[in-house]
C-alpha atoms as a PDB file:
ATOM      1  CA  UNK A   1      -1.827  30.578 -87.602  1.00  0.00           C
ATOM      2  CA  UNK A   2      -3.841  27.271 -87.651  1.00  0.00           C
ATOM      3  CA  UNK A   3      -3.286  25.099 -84.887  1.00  0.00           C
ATOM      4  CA  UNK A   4      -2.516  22.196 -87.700  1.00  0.00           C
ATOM      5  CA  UNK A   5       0.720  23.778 -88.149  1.00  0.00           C
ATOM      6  CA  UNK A   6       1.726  22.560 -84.718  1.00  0.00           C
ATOM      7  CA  UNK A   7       3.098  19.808 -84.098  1.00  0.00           C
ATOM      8  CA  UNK A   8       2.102  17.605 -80.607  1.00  0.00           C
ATOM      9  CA  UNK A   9       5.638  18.557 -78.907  1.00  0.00           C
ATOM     10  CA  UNK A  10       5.009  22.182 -79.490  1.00  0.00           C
ATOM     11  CA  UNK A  11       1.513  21.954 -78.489  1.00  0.00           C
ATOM     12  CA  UNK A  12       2.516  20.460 -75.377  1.00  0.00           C
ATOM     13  CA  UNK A  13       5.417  23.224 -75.057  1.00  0.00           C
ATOM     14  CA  UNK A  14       3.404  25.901 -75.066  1.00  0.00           C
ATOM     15  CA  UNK A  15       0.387  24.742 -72.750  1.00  0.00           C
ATOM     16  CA  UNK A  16       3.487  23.878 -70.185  1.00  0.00           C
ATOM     17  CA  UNK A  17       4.819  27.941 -70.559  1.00  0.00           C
ATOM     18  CA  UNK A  18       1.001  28.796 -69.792  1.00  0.00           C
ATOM     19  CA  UNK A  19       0.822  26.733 -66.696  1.00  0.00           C
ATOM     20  CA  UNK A  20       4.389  28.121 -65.574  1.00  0.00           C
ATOM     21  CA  UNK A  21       4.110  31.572 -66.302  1.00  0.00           C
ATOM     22  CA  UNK A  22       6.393  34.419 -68.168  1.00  0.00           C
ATOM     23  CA  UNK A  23       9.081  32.734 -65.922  1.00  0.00           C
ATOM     24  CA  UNK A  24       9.738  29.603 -67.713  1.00  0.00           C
ATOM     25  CA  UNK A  25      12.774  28.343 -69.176  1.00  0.00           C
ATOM     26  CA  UNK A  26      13.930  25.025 -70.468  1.00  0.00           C
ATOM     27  CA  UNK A  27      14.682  22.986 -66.909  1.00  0.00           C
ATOM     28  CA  UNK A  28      11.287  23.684 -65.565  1.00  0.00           C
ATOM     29  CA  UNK A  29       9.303  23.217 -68.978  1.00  0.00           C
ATOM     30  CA  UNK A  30      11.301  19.854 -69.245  1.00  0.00           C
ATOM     31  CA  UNK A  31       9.954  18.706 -65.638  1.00  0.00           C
ATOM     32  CA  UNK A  32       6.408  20.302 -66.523  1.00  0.00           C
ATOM     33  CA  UNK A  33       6.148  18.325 -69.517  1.00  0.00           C
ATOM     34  CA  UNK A  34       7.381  14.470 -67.716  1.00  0.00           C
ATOM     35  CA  UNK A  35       5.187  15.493 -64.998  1.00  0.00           C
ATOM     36  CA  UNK A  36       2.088  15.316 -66.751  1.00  0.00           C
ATOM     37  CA  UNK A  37       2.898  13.148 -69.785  1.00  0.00           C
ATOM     38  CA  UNK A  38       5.009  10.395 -67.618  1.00  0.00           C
ATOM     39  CA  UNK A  39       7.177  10.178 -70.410  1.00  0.00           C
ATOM     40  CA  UNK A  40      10.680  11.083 -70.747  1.00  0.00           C
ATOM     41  CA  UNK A  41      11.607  14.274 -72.848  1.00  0.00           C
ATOM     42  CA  UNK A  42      14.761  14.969 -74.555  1.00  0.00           C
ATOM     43  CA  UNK A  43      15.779  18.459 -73.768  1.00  0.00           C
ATOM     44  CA  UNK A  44      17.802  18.997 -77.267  1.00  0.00           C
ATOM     45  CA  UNK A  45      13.699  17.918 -78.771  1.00  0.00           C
ATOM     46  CA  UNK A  46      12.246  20.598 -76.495  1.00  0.00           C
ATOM     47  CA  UNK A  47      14.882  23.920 -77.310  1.00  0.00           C
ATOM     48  CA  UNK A  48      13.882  23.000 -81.117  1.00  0.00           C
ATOM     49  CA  UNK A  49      10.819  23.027 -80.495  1.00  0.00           C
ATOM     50  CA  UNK A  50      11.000  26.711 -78.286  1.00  0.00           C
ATOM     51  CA  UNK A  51      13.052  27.726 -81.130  1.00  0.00           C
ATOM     52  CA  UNK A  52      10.421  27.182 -83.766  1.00  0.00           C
ATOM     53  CA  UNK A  53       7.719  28.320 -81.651  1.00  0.00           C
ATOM     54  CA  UNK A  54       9.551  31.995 -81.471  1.00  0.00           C
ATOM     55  CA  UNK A  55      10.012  31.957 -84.986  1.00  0.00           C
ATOM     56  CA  UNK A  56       6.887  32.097 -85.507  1.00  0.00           C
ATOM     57  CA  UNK A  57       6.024  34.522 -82.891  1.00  0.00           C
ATOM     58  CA  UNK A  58       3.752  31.938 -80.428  1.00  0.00           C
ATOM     59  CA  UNK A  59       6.282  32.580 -78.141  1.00  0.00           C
ATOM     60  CA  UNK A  60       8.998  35.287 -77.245  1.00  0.00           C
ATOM     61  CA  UNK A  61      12.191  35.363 -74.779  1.00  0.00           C
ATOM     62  CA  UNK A  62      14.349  37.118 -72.751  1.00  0.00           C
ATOM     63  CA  UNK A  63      17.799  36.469 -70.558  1.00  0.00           C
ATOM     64  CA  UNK A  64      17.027  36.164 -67.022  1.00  0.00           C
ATOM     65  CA  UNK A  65      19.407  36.837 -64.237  1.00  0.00           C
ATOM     66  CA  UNK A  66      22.709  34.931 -64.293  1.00  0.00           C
ATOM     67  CA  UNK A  67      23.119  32.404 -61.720  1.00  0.00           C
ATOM     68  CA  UNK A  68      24.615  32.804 -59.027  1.00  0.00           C
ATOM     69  CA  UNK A  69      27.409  30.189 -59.203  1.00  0.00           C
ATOM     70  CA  UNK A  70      30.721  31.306 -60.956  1.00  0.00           C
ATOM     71  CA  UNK A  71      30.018  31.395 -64.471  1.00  0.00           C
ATOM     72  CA  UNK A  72      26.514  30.564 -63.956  1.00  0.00           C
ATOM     73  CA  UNK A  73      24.626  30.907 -67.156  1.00  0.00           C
ATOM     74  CA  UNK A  74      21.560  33.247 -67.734  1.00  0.00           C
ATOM     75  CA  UNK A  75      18.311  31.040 -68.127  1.00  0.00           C
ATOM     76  CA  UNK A  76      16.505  32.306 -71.213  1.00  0.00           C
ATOM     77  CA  UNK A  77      12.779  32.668 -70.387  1.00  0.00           C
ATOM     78  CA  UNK A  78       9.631  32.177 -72.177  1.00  0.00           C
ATOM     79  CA  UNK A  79       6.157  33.395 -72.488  1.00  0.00           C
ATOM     80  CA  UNK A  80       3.161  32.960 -74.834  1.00  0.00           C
ATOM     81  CA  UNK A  81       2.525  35.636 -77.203  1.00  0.00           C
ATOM     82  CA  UNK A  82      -1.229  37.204 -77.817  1.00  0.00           C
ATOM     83  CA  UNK A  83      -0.877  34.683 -81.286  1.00  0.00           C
ATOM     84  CA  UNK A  84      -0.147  31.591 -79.218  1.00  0.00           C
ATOM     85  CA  UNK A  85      -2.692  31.857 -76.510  1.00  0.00           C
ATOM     86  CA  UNK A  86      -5.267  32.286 -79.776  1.00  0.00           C
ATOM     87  CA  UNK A  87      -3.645  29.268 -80.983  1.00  0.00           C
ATOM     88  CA  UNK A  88      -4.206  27.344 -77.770  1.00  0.00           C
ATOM     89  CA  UNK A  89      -7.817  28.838 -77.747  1.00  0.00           C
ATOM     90  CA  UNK A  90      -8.608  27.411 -81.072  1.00  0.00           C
ATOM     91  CA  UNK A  91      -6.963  24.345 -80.432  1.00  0.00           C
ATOM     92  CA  UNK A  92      -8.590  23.862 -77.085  1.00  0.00           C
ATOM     93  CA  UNK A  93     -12.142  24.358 -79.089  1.00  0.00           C
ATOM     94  CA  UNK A  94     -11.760  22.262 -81.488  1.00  0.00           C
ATOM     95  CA  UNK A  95     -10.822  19.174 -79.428  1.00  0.00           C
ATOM     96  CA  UNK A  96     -13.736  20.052 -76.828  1.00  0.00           C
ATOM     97  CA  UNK A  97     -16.240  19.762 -79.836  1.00  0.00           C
ATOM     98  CA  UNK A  98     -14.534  16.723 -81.264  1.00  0.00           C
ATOM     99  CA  UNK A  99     -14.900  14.905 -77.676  1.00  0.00           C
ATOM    100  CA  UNK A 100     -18.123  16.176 -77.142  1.00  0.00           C
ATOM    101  CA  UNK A 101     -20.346  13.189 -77.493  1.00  0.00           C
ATOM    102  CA  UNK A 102     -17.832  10.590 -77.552  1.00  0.00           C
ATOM    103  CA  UNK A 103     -17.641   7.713 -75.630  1.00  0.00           C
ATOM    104  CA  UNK A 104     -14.289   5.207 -75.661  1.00  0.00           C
ATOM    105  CA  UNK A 105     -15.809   1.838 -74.513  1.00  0.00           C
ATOM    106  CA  UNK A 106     -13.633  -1.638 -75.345  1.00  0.00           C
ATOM    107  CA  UNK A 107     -14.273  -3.457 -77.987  1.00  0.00           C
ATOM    108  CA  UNK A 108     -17.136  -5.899 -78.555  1.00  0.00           C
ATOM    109  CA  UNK A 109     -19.162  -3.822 -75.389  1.00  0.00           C
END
């Protein structure tokens, strides 16, 4: 799969599962994400996103442990598949080579 085919939310998605481990699930991916963007991010944009990302097998998931509260839910957990971390590898090469030799100065300096 070329890295193309990704769009910038899933991109970001799956280099926030990497930094959080096989233990991620939506919550934590949410704060991972509008820690290091600063932006907000709307949770319903994120689980579409996780969705298509398993769908194409960068991703799978499993139930975790239900919570402990009554009728606590079972967070569904995520980690990067062999196909996404060659993804992210790719992707990560490219945009090292692009930058390489560029310099962002303001205009008319």
């Amino acid at each position: 799969m070329s890295t193309d085919s990704l769009g910038t939310l899933e991109h970001l998605v799956l280099l926030a599962i990497v930094r959080l481990g096989p233990d991620s699930y939506g919550t934590t991916i949410i704060e991972e994400l509008q820690e290091h963007t600063r932006k907000p991010v709307l949770r319903p944009s994120v689980y579409v996103a996780l969705k298509r990302l398993e769908s194409r097998g960068l991703v799978r998931s499993r139930l975790g442990a239900p919570e402990a509260r009554r009728g606590g839910r079972a967070p569904r957990h995520f980690e990067v598949t062999a196909a996404g971390l060659t993804v992210l590898r790719e992707s990560q090469r490219m945009l090292t080579a692009l930058w390489r030799g560029v310099a962002l100065t303001r205009k008319g300096q």
